[in-house]
PDB file of N, CA and C in Angstrom:
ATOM      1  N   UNK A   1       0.825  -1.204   0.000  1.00  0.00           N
ATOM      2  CA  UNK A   1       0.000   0.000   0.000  1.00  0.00           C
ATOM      3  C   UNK A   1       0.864   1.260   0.000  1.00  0.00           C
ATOM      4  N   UNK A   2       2.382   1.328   0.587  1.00  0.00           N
ATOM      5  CA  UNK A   2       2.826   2.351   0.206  1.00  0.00           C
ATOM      6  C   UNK A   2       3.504   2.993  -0.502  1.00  0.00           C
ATOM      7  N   UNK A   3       3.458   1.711  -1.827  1.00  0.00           N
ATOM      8  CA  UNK A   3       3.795   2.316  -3.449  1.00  0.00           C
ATOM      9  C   UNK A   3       2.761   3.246  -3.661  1.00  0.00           C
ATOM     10  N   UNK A   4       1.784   3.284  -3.722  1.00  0.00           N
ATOM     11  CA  UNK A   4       0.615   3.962  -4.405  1.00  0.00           C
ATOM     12  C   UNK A   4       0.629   5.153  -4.351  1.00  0.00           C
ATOM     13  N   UNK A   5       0.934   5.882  -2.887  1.00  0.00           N
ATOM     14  CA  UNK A   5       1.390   7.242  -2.589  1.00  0.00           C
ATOM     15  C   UNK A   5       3.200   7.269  -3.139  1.00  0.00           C
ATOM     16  N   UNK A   6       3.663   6.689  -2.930  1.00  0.00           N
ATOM     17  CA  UNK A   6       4.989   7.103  -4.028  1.00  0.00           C
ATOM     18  C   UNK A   6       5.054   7.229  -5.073  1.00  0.00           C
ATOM     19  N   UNK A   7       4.235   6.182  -5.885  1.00  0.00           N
ATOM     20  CA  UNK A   7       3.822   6.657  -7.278  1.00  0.00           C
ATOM     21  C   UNK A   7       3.355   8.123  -7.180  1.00  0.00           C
ATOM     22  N   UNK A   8       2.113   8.196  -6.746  1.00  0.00           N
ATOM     23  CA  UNK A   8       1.464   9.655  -7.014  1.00  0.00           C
ATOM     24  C   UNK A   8       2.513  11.033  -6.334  1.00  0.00           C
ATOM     25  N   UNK A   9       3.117  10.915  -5.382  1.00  0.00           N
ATOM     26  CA  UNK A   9       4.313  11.709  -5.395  1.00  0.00           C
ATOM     27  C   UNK A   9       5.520  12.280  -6.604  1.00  0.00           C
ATOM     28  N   UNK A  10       5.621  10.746  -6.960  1.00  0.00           N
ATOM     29  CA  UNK A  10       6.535  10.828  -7.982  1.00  0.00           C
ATOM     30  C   UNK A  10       6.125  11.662  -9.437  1.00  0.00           C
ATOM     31  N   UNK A  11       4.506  10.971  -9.572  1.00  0.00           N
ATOM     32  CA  UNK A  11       3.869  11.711 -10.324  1.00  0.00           C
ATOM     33  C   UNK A  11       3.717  13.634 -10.843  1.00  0.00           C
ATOM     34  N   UNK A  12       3.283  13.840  -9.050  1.00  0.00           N
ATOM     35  CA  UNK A  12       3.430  14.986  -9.185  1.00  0.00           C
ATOM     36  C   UNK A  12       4.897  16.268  -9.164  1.00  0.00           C
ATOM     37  N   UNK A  13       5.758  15.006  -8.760  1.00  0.00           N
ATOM     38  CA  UNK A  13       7.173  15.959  -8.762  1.00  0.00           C
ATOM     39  C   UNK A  13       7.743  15.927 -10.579  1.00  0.00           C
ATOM     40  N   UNK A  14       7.357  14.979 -11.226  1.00  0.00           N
ATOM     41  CA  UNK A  14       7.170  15.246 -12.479  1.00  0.00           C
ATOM     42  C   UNK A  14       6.597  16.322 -13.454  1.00  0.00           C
ATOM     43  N   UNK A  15       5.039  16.231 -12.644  1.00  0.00           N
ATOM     44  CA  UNK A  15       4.496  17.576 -13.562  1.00  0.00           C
ATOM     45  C   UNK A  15       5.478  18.635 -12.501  1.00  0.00           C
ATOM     46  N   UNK A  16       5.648  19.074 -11.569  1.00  0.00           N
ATOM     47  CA  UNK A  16       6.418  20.235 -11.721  1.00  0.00           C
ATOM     48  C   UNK A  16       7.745  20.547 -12.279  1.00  0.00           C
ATOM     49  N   UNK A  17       8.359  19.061 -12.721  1.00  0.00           N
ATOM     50  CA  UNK A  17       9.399  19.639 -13.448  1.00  0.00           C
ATOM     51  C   UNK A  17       9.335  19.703 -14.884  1.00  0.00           C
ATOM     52  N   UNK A  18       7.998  19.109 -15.442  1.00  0.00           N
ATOM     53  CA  UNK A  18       8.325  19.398 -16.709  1.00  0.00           C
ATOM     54  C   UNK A  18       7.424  20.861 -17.062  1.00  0.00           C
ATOM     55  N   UNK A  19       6.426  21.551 -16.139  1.00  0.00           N
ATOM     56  CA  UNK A  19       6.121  23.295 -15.464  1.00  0.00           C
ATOM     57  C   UNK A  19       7.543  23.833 -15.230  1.00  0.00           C
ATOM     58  N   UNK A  20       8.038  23.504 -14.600  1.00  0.00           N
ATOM     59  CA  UNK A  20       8.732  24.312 -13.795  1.00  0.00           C
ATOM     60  C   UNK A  20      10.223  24.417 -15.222  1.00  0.00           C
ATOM     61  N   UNK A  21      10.179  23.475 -16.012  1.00  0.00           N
ATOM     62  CA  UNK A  21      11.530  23.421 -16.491  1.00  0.00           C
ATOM     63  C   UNK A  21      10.983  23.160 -18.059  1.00  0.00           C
ATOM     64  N   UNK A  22       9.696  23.675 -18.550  1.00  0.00           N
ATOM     65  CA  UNK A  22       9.386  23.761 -19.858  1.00  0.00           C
ATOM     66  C   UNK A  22      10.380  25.016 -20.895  1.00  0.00           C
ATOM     67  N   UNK A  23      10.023  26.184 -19.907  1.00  0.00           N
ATOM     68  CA  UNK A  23      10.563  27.322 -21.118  1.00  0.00           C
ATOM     69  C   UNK A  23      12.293  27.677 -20.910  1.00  0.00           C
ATOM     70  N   UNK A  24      12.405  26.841 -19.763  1.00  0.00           N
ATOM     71  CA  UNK A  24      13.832  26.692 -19.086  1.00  0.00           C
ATOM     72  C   UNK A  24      14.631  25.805 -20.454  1.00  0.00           C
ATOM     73  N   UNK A  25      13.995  24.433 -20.380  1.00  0.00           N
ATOM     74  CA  UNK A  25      14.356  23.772 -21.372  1.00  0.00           C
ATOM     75  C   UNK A  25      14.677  24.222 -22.618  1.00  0.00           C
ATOM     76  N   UNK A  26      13.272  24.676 -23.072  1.00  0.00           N
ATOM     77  CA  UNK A  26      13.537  25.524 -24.675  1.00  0.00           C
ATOM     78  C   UNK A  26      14.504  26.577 -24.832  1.00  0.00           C
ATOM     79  N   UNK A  27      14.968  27.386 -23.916  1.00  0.00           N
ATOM     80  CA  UNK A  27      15.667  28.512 -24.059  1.00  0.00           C
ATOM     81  C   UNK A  27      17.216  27.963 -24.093  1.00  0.00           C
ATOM     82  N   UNK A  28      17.347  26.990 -23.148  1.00  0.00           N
ATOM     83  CA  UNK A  28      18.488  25.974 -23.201  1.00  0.00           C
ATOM     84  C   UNK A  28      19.200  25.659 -24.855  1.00  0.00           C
ATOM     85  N   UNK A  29      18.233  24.699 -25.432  1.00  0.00           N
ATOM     86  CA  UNK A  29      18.138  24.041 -26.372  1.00  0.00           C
ATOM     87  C   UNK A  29      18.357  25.368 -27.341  1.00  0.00           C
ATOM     88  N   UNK A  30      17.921  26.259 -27.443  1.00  0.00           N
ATOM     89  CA  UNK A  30      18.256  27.184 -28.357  1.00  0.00           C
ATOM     90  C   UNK A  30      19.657  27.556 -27.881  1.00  0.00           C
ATOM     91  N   UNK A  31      19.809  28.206 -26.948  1.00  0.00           N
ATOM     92  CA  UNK A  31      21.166  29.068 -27.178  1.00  0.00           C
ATOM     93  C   UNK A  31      22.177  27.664 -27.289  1.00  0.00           C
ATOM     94  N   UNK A  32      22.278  26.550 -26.997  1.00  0.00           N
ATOM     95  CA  UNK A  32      23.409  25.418 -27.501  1.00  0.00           C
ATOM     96  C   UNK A  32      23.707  25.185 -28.759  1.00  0.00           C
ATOM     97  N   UNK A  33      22.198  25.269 -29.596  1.00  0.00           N
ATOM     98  CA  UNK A  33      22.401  24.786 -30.496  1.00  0.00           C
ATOM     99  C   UNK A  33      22.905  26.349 -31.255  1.00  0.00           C
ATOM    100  N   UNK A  34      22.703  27.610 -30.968  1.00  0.00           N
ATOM    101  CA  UNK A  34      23.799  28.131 -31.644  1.00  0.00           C
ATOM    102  C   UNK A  34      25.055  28.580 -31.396  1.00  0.00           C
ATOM    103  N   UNK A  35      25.424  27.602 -30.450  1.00  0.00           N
ATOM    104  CA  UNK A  35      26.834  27.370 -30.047  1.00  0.00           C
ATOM    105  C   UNK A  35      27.154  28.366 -28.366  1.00  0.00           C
ATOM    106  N   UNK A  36      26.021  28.561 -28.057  1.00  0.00           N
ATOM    107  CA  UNK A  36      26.223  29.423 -26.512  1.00  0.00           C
ATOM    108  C   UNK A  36      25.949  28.332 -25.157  1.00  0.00           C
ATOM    109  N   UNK A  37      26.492  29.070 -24.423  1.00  0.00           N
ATOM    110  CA  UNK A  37      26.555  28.198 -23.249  1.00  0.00           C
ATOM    111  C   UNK A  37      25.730  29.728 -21.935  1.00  0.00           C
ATOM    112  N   UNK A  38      24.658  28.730 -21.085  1.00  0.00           N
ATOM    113  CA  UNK A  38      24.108  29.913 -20.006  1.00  0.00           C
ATOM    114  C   UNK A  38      23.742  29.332 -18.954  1.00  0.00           C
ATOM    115  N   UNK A  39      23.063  29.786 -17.804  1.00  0.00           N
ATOM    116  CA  UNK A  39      22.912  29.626 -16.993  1.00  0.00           C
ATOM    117  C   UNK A  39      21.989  28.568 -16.866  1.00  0.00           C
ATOM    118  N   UNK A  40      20.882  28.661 -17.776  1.00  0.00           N
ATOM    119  CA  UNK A  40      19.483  27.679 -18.053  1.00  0.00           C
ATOM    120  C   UNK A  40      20.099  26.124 -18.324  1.00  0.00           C
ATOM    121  N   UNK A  41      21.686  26.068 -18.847  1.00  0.00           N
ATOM    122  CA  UNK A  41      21.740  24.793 -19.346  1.00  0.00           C
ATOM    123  C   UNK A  41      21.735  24.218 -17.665  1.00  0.00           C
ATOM    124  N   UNK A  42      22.778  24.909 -16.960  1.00  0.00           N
ATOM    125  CA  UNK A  42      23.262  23.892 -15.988  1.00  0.00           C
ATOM    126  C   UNK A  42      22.245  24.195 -15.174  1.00  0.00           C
ATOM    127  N   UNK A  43      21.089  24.932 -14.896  1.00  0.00           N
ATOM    128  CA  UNK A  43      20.508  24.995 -13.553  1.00  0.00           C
ATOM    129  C   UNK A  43      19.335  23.414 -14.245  1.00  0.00           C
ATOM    130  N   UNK A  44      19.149  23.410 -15.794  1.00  0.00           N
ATOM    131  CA  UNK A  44      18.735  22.195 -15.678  1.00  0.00           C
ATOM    132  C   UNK A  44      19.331  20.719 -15.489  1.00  0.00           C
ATOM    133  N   UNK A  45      21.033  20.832 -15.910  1.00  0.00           N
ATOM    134  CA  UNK A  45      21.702  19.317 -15.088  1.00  0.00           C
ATOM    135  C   UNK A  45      21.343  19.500 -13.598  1.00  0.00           C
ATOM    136  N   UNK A  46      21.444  21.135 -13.050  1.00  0.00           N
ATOM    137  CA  UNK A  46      21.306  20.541 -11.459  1.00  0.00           C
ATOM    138  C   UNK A  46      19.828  19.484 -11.441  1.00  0.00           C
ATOM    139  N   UNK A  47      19.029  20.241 -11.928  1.00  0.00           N
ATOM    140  CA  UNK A  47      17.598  19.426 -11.583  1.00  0.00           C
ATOM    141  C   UNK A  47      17.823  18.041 -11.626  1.00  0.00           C
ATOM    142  N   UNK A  48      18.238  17.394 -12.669  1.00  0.00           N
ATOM    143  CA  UNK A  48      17.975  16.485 -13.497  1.00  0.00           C
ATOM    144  C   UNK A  48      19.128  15.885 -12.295  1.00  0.00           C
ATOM    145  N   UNK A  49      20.158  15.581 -11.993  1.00  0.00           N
ATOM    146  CA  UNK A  49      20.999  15.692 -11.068  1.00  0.00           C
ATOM    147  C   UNK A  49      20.532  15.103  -9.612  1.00  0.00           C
ATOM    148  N   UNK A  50      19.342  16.731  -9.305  1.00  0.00           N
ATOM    149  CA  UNK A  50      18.450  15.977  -7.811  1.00  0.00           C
ATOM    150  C   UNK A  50      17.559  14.734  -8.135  1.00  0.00           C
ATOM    151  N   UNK A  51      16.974  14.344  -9.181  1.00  0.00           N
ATOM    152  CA  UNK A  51      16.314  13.807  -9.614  1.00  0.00           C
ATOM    153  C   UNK A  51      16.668  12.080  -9.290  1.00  0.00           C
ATOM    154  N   UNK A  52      18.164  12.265 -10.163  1.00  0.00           N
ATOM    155  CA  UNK A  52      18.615  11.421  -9.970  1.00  0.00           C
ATOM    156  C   UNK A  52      19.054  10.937  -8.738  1.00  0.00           C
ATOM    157  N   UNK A  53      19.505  11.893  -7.511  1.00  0.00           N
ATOM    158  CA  UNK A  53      20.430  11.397  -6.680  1.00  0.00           C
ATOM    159  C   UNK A  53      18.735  10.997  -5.777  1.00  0.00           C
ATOM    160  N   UNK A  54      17.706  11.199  -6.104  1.00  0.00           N
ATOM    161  CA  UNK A  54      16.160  10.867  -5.261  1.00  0.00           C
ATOM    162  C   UNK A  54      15.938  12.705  -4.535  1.00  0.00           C
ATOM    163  N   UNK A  55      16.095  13.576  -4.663  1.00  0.00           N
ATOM    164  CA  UNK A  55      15.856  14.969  -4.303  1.00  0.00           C
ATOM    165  C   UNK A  55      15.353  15.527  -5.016  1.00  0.00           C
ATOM    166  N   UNK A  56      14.061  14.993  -5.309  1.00  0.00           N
ATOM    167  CA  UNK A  56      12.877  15.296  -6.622  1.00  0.00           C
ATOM    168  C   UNK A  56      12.195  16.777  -5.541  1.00  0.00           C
ATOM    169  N   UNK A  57      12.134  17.142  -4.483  1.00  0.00           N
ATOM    170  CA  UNK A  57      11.607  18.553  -4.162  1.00  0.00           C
ATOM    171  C   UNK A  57      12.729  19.420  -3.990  1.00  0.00           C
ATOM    172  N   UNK A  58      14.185  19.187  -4.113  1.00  0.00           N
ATOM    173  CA  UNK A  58      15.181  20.467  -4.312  1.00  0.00           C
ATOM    174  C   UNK A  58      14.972  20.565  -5.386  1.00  0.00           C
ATOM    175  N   UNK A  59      14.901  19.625  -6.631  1.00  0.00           N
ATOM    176  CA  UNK A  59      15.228  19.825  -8.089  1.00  0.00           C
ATOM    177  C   UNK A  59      14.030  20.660  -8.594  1.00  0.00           C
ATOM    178  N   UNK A  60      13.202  20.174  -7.722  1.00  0.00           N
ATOM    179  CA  UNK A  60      11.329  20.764  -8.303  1.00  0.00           C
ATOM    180  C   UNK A  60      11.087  22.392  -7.987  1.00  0.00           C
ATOM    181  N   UNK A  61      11.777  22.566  -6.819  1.00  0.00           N
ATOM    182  CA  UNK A  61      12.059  24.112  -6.138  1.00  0.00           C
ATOM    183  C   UNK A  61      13.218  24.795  -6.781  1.00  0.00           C
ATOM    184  N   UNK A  62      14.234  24.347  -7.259  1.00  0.00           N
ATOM    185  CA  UNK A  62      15.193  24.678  -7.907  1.00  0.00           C
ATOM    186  C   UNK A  62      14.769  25.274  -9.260  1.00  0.00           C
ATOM    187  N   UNK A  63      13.494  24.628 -10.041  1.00  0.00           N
ATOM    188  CA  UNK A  63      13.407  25.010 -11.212  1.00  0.00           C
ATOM    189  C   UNK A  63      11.847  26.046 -10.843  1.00  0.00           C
ATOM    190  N   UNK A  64      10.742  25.621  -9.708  1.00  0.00           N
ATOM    191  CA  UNK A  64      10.009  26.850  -9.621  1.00  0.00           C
ATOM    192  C   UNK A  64      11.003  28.223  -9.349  1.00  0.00           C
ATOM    193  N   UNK A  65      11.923  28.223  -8.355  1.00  0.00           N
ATOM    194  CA  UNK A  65      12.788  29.542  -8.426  1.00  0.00           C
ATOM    195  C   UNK A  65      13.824  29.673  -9.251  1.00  0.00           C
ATOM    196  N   UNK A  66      13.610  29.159 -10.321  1.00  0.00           N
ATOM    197  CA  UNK A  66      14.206  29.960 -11.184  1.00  0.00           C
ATOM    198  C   UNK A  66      13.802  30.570 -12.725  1.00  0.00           C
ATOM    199  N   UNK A  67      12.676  29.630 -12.245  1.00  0.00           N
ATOM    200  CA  UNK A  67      11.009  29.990 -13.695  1.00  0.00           C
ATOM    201  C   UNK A  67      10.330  31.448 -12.958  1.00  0.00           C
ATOM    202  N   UNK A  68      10.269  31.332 -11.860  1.00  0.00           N
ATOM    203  CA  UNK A  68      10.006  32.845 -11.123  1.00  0.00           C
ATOM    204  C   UNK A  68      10.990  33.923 -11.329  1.00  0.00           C
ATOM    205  N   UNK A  69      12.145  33.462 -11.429  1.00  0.00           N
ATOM    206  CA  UNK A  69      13.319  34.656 -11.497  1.00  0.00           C
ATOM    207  C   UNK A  69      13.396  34.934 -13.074  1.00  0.00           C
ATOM    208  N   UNK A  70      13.197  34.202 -13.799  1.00  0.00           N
ATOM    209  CA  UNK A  70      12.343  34.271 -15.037  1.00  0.00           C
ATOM    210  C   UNK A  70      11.001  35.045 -15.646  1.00  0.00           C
ATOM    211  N   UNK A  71      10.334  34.989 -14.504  1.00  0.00           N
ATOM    212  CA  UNK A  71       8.901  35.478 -15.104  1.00  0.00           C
ATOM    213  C   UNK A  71       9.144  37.370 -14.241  1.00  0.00           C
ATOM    214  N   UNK A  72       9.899  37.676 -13.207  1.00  0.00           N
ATOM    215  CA  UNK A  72       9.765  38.563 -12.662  1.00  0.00           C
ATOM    216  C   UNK A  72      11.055  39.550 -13.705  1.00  0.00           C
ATOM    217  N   UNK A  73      11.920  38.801 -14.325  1.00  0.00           N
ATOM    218  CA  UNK A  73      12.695  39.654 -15.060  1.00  0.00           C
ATOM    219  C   UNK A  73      12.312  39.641 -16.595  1.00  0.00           C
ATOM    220  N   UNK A  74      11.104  39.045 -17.146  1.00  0.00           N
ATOM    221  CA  UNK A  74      10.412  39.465 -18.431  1.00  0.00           C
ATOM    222  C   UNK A  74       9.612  40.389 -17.725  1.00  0.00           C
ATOM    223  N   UNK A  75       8.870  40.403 -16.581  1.00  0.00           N
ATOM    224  CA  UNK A  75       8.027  41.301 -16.562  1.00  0.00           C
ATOM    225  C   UNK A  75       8.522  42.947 -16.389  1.00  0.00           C
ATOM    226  N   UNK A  76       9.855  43.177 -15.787  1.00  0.00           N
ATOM    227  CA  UNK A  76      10.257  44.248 -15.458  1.00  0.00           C
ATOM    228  C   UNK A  76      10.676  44.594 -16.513  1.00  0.00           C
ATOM    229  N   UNK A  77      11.360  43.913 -17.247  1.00  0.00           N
ATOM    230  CA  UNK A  77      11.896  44.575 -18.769  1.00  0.00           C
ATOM    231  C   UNK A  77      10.380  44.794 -19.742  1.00  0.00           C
ATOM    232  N   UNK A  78       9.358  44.440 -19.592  1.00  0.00           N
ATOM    233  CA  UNK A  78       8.238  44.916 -20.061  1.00  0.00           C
ATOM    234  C   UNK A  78       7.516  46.283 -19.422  1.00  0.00           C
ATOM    235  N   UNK A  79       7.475  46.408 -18.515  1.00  0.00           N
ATOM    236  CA  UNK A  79       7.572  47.528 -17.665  1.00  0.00           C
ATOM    237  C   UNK A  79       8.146  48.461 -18.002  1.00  0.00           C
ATOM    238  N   UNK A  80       9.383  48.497 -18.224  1.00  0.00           N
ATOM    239  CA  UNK A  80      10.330  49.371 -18.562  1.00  0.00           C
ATOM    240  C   UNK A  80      10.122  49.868 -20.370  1.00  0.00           C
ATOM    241  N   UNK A  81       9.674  48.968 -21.158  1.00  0.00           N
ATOM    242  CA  UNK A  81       9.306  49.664 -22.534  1.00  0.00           C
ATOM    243  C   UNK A  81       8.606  50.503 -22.549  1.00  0.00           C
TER     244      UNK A  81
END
């Protein structure tokens, strides 16, 4: 009986990383592939990293604060136009 709640744990530390590390990802994947290196690549090995070592809520918090530090610095540079 206490797979069932680990599954659904596991479940949900999933959807927040693929939320939390969607536009993280894409922005990644672009600047590599034209030959740049940034901050987005490695804050996603860290995730992927907690994931692995079983620290699926640092990796999951790791990528909500940094999709927030994300959304608060598009919004200020919108502000500012």
């Amino acid at each position: 009986m206490n797979g069932i709640p680990d599954l659904v744990s596991l479940l949900f530390y999933m959807i927040a990383y693929f939320f939390g590390g969607f536009f993280t990802a894409k922005e990644a994947i672009e600047i590599i592939l034209k030959g740049g290196f940034e901050i987005d690549f490695l804050m996603l090995i860290a995730a992927v990293g907690a994931a692995i070592l079983g620290a699926w809520v640092e990796g999951a918090l790791l990528l909500f604060l940094f999709s927030l530090g994300h959304s608060l610095e598009h919004y200020e540079a919108q502000k500012l136009q």
